[in-house]
PDB file of N, CA and C in Angstrom:
ATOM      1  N   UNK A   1     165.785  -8.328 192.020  1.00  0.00           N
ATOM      2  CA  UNK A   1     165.791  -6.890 191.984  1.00  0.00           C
ATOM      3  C   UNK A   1     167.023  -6.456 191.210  1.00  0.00           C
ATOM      4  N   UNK A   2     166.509  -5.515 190.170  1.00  0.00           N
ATOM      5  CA  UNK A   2     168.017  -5.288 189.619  1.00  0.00           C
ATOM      6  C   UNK A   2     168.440  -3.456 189.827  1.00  0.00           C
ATOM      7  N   UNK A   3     169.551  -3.140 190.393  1.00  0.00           N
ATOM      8  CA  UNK A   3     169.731  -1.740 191.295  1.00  0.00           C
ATOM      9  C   UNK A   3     170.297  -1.071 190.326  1.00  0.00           C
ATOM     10  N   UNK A   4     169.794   0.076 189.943  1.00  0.00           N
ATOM     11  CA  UNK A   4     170.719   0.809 189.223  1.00  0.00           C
ATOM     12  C   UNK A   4     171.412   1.562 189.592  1.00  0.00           C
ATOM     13  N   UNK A   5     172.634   1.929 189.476  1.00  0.00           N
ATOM     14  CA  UNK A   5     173.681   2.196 190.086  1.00  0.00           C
ATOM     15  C   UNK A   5     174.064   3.520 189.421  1.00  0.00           C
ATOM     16  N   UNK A   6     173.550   3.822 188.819  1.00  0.00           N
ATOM     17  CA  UNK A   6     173.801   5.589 188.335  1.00  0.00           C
ATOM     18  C   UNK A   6     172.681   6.448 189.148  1.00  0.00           C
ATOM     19  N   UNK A   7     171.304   5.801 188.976  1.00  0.00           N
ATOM     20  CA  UNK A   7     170.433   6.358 189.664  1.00  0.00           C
ATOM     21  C   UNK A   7     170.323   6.361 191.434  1.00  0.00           C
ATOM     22  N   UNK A   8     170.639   5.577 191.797  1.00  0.00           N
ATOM     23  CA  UNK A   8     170.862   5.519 193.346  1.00  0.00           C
ATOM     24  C   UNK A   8     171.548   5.951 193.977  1.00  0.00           C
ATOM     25  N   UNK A   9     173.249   6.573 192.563  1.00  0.00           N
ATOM     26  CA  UNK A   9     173.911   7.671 193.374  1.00  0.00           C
ATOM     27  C   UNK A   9     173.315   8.864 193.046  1.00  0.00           C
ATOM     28  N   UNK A  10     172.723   9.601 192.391  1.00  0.00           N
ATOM     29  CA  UNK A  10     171.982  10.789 191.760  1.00  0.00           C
ATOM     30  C   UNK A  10     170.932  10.712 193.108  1.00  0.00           C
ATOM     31  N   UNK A  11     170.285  10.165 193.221  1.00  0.00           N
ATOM     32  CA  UNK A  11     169.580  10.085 194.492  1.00  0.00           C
ATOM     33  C   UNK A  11     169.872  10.179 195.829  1.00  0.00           C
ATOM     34  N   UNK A  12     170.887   9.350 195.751  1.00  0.00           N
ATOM     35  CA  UNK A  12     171.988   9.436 197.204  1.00  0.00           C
ATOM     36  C   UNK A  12     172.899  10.268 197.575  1.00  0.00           C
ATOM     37  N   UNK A  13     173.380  11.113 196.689  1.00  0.00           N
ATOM     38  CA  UNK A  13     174.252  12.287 196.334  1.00  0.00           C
ATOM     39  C   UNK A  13     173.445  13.495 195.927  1.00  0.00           C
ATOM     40  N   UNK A  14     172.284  13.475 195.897  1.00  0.00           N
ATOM     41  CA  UNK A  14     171.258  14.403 195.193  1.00  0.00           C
ATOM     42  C   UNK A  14     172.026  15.858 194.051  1.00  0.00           C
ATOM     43  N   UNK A  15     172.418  14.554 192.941  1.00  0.00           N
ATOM     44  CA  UNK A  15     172.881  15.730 192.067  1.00  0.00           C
ATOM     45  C   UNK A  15     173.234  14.935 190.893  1.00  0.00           C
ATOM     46  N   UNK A  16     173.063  15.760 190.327  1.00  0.00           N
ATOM     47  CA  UNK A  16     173.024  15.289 188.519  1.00  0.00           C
ATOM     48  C   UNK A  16     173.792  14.486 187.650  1.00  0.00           C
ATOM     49  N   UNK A  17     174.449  13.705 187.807  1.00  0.00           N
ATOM     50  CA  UNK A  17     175.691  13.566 187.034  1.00  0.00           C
ATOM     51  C   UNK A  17     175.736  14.184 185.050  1.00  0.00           C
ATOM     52  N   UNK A  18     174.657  14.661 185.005  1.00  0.00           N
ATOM     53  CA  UNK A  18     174.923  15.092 183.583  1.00  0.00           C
ATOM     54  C   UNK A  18     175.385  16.928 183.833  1.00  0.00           C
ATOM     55  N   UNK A  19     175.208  17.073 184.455  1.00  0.00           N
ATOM     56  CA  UNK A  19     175.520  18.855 185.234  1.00  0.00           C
ATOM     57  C   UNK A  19     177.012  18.808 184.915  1.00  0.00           C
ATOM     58  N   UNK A  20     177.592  19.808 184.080  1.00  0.00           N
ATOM     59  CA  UNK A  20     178.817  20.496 184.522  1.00  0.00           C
ATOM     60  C   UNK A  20     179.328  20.949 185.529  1.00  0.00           C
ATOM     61  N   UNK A  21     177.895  21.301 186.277  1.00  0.00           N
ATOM     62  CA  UNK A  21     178.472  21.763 187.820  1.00  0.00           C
ATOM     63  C   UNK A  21     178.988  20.855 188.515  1.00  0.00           C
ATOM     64  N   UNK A  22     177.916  19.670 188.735  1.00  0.00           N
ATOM     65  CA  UNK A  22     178.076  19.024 190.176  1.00  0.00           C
ATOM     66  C   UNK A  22     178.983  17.707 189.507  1.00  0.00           C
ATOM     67  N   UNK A  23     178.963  17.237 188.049  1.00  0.00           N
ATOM     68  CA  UNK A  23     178.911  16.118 187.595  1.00  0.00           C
ATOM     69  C   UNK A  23     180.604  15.485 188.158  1.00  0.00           C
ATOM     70  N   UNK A  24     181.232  16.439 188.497  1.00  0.00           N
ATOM     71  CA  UNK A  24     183.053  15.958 188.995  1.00  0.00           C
ATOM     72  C   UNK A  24     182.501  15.272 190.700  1.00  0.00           C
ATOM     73  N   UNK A  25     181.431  15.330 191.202  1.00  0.00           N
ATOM     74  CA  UNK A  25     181.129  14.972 192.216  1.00  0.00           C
ATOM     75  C   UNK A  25     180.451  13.809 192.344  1.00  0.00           C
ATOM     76  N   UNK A  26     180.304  13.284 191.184  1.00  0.00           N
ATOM     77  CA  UNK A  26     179.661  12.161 191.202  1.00  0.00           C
ATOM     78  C   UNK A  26     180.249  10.849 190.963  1.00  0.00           C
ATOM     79  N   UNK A  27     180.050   9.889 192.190  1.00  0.00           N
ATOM     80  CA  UNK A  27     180.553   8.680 192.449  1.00  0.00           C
ATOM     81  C   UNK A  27     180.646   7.316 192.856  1.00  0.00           C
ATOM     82  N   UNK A  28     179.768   6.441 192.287  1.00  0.00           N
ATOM     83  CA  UNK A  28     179.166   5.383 192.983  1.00  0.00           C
ATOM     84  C   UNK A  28     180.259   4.843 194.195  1.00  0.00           C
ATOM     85  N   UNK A  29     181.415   4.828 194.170  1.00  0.00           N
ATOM     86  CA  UNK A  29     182.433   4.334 195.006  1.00  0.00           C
ATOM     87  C   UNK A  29     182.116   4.938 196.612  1.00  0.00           C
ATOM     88  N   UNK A  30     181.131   6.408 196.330  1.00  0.00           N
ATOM     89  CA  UNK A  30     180.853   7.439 197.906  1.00  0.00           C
ATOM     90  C   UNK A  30     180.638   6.464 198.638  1.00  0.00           C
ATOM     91  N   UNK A  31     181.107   6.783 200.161  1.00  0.00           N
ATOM     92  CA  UNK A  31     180.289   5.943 201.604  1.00  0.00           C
ATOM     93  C   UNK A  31     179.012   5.569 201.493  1.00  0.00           C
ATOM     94  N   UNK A  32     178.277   6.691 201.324  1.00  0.00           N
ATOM     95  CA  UNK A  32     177.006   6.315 201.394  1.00  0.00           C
ATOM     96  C   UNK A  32     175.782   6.156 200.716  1.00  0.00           C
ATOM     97  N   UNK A  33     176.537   5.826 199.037  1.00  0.00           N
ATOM     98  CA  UNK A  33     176.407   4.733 197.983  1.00  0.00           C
ATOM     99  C   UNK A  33     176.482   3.547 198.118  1.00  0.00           C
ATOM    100  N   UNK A  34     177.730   3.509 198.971  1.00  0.00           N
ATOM    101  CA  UNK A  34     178.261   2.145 199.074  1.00  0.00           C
ATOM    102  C   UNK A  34     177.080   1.072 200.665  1.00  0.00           C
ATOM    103  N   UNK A  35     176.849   2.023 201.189  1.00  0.00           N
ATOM    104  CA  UNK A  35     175.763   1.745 202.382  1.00  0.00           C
ATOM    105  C   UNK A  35     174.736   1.584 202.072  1.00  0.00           C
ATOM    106  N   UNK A  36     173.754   2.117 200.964  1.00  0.00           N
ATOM    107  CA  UNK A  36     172.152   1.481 200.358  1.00  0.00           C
ATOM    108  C   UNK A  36     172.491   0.364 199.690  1.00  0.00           C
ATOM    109  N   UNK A  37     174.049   0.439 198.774  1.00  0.00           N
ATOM    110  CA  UNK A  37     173.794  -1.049 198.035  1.00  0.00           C
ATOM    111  C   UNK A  37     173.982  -2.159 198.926  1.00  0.00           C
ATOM    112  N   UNK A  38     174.683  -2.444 200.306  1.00  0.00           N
ATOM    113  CA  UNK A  38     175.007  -2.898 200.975  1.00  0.00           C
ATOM    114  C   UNK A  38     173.463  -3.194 201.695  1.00  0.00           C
ATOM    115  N   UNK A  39     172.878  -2.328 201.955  1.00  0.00           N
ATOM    116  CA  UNK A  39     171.740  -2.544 202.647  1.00  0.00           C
ATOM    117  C   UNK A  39     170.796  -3.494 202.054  1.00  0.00           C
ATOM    118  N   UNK A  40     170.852  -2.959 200.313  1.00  0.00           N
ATOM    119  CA  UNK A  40     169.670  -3.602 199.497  1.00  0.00           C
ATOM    120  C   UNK A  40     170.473  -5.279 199.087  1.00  0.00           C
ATOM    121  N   UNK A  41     171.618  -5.089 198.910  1.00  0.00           N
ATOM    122  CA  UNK A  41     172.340  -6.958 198.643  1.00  0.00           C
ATOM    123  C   UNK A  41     171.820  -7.601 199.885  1.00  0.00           C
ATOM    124  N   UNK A  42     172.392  -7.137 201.028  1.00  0.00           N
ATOM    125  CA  UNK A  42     172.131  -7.963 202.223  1.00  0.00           C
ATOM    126  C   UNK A  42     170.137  -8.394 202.544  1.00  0.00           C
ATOM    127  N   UNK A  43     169.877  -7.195 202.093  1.00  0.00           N
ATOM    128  CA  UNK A  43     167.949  -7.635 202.668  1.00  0.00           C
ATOM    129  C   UNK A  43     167.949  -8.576 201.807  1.00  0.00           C
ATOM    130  N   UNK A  44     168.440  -8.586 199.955  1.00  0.00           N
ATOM    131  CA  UNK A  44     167.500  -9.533 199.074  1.00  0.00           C
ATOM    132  C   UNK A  44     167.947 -11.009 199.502  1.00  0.00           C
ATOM    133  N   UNK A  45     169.506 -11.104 199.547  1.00  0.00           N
ATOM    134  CA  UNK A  45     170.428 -12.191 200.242  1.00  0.00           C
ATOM    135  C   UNK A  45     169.154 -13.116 201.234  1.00  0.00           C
ATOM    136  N   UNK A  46     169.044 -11.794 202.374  1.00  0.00           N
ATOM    137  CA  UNK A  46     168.283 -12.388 203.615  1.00  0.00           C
ATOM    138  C   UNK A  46     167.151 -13.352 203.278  1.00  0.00           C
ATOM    139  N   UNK A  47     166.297 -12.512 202.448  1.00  0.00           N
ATOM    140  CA  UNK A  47     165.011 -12.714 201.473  1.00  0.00           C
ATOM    141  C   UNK A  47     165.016 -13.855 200.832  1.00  0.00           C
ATOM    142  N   UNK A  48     165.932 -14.271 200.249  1.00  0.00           N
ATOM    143  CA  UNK A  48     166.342 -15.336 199.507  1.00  0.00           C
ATOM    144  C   UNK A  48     165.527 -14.649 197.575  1.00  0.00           C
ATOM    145  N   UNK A  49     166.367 -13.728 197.506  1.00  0.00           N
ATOM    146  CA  UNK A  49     165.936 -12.912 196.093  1.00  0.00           C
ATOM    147  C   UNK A  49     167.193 -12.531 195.406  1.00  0.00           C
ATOM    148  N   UNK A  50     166.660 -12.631 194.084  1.00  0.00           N
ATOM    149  CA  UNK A  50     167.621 -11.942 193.034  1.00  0.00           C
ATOM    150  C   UNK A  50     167.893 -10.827 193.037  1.00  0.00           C
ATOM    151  N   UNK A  51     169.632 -10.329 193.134  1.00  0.00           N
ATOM    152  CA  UNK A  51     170.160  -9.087 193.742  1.00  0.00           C
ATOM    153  C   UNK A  51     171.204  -8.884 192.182  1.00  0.00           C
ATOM    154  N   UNK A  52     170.696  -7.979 191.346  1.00  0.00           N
ATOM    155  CA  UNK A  52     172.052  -7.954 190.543  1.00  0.00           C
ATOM    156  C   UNK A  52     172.013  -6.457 190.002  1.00  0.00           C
ATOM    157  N   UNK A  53     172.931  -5.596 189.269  1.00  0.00           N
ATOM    158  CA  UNK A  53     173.466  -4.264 189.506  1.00  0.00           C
ATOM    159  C   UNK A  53     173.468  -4.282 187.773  1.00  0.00           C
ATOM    160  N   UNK A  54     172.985  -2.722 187.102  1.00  0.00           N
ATOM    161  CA  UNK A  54     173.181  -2.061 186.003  1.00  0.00           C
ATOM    162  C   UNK A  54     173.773  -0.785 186.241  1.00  0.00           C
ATOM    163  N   UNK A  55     174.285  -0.543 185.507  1.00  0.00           N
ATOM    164  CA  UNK A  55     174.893   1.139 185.636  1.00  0.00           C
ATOM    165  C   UNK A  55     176.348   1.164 185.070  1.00  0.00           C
ATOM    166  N   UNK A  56     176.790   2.221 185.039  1.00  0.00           N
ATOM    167  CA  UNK A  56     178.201   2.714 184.595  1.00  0.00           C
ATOM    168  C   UNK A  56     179.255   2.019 185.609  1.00  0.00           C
ATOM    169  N   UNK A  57     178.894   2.514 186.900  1.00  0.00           N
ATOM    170  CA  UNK A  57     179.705   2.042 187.916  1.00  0.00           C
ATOM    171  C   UNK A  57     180.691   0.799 188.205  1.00  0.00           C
ATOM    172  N   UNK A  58     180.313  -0.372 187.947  1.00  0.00           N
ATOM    173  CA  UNK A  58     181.031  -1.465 187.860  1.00  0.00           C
ATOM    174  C   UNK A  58     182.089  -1.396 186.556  1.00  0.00           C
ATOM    175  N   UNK A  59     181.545  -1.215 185.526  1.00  0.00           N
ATOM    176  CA  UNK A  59     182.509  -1.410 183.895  1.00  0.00           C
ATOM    177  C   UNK A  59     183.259   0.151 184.686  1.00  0.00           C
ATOM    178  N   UNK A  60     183.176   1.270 185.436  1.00  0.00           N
ATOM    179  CA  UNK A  60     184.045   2.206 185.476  1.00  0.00           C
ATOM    180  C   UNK A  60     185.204   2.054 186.588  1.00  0.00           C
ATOM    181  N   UNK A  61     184.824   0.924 187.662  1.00  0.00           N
ATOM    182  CA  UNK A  61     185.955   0.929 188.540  1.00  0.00           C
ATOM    183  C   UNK A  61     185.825  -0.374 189.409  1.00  0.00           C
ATOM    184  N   UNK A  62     186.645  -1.172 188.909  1.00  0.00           N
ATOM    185  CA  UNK A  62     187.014  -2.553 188.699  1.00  0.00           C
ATOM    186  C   UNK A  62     186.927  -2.946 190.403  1.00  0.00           C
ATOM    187  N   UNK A  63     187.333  -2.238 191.293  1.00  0.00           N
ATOM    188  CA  UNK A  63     187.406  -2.484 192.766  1.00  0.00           C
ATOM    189  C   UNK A  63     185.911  -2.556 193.256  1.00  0.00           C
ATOM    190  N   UNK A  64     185.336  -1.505 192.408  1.00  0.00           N
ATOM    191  CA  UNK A  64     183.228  -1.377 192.656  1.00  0.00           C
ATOM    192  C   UNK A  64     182.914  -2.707 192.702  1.00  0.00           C
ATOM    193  N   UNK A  65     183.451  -3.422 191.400  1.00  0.00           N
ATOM    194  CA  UNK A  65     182.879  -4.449 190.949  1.00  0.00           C
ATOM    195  C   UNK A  65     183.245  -5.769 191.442  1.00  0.00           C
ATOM    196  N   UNK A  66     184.327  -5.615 192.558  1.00  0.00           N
ATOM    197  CA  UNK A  66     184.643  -6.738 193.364  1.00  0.00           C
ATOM    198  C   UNK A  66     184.702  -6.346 194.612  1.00  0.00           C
ATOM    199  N   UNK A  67     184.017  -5.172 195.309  1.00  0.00           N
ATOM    200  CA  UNK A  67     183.123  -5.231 195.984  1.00  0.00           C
ATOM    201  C   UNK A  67     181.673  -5.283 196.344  1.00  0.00           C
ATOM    202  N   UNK A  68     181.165  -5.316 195.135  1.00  0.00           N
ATOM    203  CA  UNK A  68     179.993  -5.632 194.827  1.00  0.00           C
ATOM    204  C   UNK A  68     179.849  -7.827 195.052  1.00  0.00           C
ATOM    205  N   UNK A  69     180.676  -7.997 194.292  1.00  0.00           N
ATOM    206  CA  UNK A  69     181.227  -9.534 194.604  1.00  0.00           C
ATOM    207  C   UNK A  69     181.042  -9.852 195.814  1.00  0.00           C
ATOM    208  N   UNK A  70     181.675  -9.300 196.659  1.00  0.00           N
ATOM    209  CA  UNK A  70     182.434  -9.594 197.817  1.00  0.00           C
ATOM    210  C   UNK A  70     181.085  -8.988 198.754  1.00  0.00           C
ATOM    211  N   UNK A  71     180.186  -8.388 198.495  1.00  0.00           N
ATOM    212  CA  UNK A  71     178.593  -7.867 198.988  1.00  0.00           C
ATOM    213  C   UNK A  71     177.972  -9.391 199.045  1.00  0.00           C
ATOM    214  N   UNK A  72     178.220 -10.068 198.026  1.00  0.00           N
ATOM    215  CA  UNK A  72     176.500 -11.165 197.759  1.00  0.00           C
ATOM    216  C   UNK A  72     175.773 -10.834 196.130  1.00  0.00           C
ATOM    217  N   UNK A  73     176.329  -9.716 195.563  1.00  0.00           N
ATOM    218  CA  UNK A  73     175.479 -10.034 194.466  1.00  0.00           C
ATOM    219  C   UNK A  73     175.464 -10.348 193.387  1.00  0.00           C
ATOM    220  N   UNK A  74     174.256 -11.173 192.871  1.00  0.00           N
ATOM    221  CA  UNK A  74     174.368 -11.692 191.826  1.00  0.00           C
ATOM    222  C   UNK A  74     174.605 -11.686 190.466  1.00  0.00           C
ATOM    223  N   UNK A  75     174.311 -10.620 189.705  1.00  0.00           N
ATOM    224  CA  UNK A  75     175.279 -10.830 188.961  1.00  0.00           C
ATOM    225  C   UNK A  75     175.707  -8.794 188.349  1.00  0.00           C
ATOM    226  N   UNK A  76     176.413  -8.757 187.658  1.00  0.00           N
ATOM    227  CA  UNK A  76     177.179  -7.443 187.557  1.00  0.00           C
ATOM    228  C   UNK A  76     176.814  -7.176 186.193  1.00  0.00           C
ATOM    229  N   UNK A  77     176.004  -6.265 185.699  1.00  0.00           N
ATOM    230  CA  UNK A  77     175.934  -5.348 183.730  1.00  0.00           C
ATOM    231  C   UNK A  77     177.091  -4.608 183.989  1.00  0.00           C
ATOM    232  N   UNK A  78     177.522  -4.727 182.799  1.00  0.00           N
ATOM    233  CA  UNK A  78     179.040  -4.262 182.255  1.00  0.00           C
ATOM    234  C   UNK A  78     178.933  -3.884 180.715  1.00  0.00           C
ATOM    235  N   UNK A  79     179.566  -2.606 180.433  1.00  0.00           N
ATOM    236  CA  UNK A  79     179.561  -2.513 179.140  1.00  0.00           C
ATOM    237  C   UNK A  79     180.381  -3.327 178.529  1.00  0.00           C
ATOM    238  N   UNK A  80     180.198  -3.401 177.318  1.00  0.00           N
ATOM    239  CA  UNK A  80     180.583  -4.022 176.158  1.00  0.00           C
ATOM    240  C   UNK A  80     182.411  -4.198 176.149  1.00  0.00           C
ATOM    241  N   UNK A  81     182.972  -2.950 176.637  1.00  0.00           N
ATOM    242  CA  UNK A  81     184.086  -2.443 176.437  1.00  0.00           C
ATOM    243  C   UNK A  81     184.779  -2.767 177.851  1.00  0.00           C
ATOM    244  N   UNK A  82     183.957  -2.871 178.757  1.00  0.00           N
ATOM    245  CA  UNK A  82     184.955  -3.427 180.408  1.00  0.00           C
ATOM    246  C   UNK A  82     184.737  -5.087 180.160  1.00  0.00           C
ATOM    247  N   UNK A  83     184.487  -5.836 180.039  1.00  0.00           N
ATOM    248  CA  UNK A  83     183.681  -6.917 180.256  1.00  0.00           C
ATOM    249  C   UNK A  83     184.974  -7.894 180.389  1.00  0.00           C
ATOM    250  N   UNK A  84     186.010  -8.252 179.765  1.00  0.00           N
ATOM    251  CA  UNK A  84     187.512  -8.434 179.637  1.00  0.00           C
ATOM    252  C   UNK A  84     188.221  -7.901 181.140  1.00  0.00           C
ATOM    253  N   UNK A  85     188.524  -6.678 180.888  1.00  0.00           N
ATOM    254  CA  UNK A  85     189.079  -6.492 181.629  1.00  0.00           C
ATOM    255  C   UNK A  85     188.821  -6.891 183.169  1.00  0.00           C
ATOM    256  N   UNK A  86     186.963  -6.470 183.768  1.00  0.00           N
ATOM    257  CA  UNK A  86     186.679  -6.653 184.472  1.00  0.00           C
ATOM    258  C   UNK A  86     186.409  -8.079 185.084  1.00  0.00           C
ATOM    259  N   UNK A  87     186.221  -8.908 184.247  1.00  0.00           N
ATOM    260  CA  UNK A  87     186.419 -10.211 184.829  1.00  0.00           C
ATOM    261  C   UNK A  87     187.471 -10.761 185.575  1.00  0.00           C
ATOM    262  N   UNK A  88     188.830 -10.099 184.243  1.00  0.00           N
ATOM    263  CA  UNK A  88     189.863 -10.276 184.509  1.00  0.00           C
ATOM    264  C   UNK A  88     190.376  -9.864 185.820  1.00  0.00           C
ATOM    265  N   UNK A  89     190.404  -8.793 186.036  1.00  0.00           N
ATOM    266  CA  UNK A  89     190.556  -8.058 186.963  1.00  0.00           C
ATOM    267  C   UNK A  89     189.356  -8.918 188.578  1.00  0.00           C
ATOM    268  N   UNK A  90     188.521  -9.245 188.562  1.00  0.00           N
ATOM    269  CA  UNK A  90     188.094 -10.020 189.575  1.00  0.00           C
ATOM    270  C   UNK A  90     188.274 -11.570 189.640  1.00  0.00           C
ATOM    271  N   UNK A  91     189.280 -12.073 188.575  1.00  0.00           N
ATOM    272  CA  UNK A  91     189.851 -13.488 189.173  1.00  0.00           C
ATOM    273  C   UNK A  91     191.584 -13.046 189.778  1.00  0.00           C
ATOM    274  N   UNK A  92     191.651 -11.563 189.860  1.00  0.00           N
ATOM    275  CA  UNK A  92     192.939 -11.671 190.421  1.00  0.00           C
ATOM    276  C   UNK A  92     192.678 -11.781 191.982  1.00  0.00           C
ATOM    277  N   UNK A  93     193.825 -11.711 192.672  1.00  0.00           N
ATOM    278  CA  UNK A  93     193.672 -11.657 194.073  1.00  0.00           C
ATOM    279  C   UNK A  93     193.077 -10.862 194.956  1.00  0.00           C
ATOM    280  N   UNK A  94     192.205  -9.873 195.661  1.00  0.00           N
ATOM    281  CA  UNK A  94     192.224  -9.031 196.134  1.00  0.00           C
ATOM    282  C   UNK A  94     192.795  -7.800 196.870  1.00  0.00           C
ATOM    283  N   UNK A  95     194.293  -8.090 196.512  1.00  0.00           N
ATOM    284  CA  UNK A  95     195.334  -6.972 197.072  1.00  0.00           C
ATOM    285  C   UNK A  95     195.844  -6.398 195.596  1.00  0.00           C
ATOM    286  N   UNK A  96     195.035  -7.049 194.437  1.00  0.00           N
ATOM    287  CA  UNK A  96     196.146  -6.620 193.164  1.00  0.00           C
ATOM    288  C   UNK A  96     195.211  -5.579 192.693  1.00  0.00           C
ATOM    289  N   UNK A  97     196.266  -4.735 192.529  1.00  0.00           N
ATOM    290  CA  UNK A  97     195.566  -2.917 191.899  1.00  0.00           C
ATOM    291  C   UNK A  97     195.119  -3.332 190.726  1.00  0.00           C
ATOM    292  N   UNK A  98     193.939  -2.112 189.848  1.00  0.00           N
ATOM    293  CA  UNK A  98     193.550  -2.903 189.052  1.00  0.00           C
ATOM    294  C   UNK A  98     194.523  -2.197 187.342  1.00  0.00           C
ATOM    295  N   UNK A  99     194.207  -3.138 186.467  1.00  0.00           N
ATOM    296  CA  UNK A  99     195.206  -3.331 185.394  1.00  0.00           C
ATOM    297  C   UNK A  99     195.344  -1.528 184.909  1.00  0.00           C
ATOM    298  N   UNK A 100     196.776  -1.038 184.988  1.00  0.00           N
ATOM    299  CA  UNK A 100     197.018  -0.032 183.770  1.00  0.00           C
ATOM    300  C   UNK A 100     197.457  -0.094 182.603  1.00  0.00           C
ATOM    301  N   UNK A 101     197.183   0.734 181.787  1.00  0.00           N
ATOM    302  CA  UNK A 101     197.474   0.564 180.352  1.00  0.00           C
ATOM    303  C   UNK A 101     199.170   0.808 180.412  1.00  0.00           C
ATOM    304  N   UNK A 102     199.870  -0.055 179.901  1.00  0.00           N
ATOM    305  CA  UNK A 102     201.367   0.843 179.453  1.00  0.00           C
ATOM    306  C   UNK A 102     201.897   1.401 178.565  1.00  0.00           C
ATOM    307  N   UNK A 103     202.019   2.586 178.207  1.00  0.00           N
ATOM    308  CA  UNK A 103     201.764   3.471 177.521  1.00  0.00           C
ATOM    309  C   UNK A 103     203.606   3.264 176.625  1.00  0.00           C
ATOM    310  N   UNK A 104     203.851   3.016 175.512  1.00  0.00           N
ATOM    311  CA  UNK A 104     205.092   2.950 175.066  1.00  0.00           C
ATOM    312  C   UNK A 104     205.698   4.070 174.848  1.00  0.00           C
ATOM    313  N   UNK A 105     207.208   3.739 174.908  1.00  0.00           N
ATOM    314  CA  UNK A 105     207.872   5.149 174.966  1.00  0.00           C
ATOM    315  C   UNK A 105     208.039   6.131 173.597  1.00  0.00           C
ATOM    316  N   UNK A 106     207.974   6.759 173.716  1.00  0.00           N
ATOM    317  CA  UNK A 106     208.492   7.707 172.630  1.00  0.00           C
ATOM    318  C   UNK A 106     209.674   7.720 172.166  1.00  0.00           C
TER     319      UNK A 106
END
């Protein structure tokens, strides 16, 4: 099963993320985002099925994506442009914040 993770918060959050209005409200990281994907890793896990995640969400916040890890699932879509970092960022330890840019001085 592969979950998409833009659509399941639009669903789960019932609101648009392309909206100017609501779109600052939108967040795969929410509680109870984080509780259907949890629900759906653990049934396929149970099942003995393929559990893996598309969407913005993981390439946008590196902690998503190693708790998604740390869920059971199999494997993580990442854009083109996180794919580095985010790896990177999930062979570190789990207490290490994830990488900032350092911005040089003026």
């Amino acid at each position: 099963m592969s979950i998409g993770s833009n659509d399941m918060t639009q669903l789960t959050l019932g609101l648009d993320r392309d909206s100017s209005i609501v779109a600052k409200l939108f967040d795969e990281r929410d509680a109870a985002v984080k509780i259907l994907l949890q629900m759906a890793i653990s049934t396929c896990r149970r099942l003995g099925k393929y559990v893996g995640i598309c969407g913005q969400g993981p390439s946008d916040h590196p902690e998503l994506a190693r708790w998604l890890v740390e869920q059971g699932i199999d494997s993580l879509s990442l854009n083109p442009d996180s794919v580095i970092e985010t790896w990177m960022f999930l062979a570190t330890p789990a207490n290490t914040p994830p990488h900032e840019e350092v911005q040089p001085h003026a």
